[in-house]
Each structure stands twice: as structure tokens, then as C-alpha cells.
N, C-alpha and C. Protein backbone atom coordinates (compact mmCIF):
# COMPACT_ATOMS: atom_id res chain seq x y z
N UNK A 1 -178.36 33.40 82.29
CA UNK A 1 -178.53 32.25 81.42
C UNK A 1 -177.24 32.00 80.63
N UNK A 2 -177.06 30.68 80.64
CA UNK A 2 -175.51 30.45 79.78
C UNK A 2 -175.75 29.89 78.41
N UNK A 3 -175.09 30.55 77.22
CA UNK A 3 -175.54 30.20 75.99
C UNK A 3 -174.33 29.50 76.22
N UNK A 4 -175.30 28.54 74.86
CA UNK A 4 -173.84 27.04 74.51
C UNK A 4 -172.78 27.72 73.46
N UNK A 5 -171.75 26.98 73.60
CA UNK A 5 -170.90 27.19 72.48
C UNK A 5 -170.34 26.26 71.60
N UNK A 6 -171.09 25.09 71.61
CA UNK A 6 -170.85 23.71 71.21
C UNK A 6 -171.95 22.77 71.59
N UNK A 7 -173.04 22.83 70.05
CA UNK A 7 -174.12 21.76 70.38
C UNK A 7 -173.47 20.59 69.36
N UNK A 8 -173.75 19.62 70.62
CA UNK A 8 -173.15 18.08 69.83
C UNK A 8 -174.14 17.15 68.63
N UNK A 9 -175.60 18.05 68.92
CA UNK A 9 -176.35 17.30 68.53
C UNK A 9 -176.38 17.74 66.92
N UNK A 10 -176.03 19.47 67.29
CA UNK A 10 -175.93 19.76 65.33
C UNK A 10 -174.80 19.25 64.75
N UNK A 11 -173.52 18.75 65.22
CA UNK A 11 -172.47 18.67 64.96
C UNK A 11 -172.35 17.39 64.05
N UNK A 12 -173.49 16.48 64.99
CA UNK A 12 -174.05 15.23 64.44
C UNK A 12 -174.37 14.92 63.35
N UNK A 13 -175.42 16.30 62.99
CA UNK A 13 -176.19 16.90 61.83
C UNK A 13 -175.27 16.65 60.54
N UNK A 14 -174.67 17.75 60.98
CA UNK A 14 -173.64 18.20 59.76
C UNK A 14 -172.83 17.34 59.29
N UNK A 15 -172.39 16.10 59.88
CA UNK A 15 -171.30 15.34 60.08
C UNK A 15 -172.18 14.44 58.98
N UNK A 16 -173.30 13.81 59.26
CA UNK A 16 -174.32 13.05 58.65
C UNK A 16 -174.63 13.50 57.22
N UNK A 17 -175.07 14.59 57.45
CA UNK A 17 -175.21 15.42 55.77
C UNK A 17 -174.17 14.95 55.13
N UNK A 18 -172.87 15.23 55.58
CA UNK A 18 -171.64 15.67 54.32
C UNK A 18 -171.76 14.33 53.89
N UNK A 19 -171.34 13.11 55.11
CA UNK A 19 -171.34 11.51 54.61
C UNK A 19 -172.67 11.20 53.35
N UNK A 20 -173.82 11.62 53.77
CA UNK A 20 -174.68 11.72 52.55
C UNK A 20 -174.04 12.31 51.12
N UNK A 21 -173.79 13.26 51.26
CA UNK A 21 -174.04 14.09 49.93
C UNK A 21 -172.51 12.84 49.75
N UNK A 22 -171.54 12.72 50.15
CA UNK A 22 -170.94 11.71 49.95
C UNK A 22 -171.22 10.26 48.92
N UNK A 23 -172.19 9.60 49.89
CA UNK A 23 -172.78 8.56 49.03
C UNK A 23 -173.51 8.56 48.08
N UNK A 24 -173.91 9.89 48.08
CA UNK A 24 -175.33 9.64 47.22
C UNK A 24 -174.52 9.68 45.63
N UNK A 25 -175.56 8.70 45.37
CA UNK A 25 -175.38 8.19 43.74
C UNK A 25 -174.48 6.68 43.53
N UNK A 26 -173.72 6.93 44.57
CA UNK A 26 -172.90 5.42 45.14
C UNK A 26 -173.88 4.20 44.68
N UNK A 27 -173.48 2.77 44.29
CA UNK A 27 -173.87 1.85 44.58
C UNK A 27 -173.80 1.00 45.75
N UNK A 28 -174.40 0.01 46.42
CA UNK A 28 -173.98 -0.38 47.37
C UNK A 28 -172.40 -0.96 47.60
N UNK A 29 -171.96 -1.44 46.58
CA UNK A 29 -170.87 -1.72 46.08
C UNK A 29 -170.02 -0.67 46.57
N UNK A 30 -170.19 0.00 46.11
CA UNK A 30 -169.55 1.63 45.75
C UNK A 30 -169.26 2.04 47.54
N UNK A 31 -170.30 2.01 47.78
CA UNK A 31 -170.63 2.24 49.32
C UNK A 31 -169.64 1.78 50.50
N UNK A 32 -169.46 -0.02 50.02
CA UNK A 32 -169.03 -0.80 50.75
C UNK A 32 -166.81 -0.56 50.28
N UNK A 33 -167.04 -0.05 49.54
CA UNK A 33 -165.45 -0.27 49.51
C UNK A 33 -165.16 1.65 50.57
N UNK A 34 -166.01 2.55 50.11
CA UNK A 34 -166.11 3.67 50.89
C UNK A 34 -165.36 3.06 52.04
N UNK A 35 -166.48 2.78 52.89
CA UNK A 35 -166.44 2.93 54.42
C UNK A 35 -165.68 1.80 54.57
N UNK A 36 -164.94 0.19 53.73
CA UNK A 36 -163.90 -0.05 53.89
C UNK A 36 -162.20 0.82 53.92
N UNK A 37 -162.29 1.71 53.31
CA UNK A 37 -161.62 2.61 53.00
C UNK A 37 -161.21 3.20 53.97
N UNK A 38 -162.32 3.93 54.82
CA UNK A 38 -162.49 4.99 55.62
C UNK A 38 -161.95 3.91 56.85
N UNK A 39 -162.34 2.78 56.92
CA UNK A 39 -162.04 2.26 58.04
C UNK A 39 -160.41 2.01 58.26
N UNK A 40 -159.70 1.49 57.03
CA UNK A 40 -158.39 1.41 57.37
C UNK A 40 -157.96 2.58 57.33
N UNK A 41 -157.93 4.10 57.07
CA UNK A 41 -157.82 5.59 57.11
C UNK A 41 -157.72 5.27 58.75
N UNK A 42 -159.07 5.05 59.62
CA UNK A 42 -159.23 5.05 61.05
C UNK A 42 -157.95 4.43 62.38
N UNK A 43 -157.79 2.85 61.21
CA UNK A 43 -157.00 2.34 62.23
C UNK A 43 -155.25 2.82 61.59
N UNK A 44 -155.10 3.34 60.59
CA UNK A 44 -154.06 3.86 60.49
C UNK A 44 -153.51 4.98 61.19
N UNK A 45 -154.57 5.85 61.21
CA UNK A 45 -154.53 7.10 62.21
C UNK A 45 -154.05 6.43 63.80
N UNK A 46 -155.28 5.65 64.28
CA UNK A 46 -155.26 5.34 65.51
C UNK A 46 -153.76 4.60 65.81
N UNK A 47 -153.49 3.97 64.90
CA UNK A 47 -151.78 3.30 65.13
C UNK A 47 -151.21 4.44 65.20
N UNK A 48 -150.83 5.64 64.63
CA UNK A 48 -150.13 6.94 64.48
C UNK A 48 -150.15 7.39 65.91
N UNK A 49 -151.17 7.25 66.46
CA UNK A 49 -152.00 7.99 67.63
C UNK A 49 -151.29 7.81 68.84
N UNK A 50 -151.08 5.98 68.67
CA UNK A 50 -150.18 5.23 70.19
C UNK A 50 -149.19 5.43 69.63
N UNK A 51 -148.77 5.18 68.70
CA UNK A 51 -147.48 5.40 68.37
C UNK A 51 -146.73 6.69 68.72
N UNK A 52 -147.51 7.51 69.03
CA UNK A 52 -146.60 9.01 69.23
C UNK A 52 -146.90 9.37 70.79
N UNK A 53 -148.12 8.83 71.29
CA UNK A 53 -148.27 8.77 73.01
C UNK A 53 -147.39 7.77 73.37
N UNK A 54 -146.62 6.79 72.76
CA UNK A 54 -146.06 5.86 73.80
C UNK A 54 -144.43 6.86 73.12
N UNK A 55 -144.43 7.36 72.53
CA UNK A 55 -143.16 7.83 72.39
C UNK A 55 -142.41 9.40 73.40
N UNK A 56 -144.00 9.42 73.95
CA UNK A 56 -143.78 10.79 74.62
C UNK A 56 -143.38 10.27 76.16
């Protein structure tokens, strides 16, 4: 029998929790500039990302 060494589904879990304990107490307000936030964090990274694969 092969034990796992990487369940995706708890990973999910955990990932979900932290973003909670995150918001909580947030207003929606509060909320909405968050995950605006987080989103330009994303595409800043992702520019970083091509930027260093097209350099290779």
C-alpha cells in the first residue's frame, strides 16, 4: 500500500483557515481593498515570473 505524501485536499484546508483568521473582524470594505491588494501582489509576482523565464 502507498501512503501519500502530499494531500491537496488538506492543503486546501489550511490555506482557507489562515485567509479566514485573516479576515475575520474585517469589514467588507476592509475585505475588498485585502484581496485588491493581494491581487496586484499576484500580477506583480507573475510579471517577475516571465520576466526571468524569458531572460533565461
Amino acid at each position: 500500500m502507498k501512503t501519500k505524501t502530499f494531500d491537496c485536499v488538506e492543503m486546501k484546508r489550511q490555506g482557507a483557515k489562515r485567509v479566514q483568521e485573516r479576515l475575520k473582524g474585517m469589514t467588507t470594505e476592509e475585505q475588498l481593498i485585502y484581496w485588491d491588494k493581494k491581487y496586484e501582489q499576484l500580477v506583480q509576482r507573475q510579471k517577475e515570473c516571465r520576466e526571468r523565464l524569458s531572460a533565461e
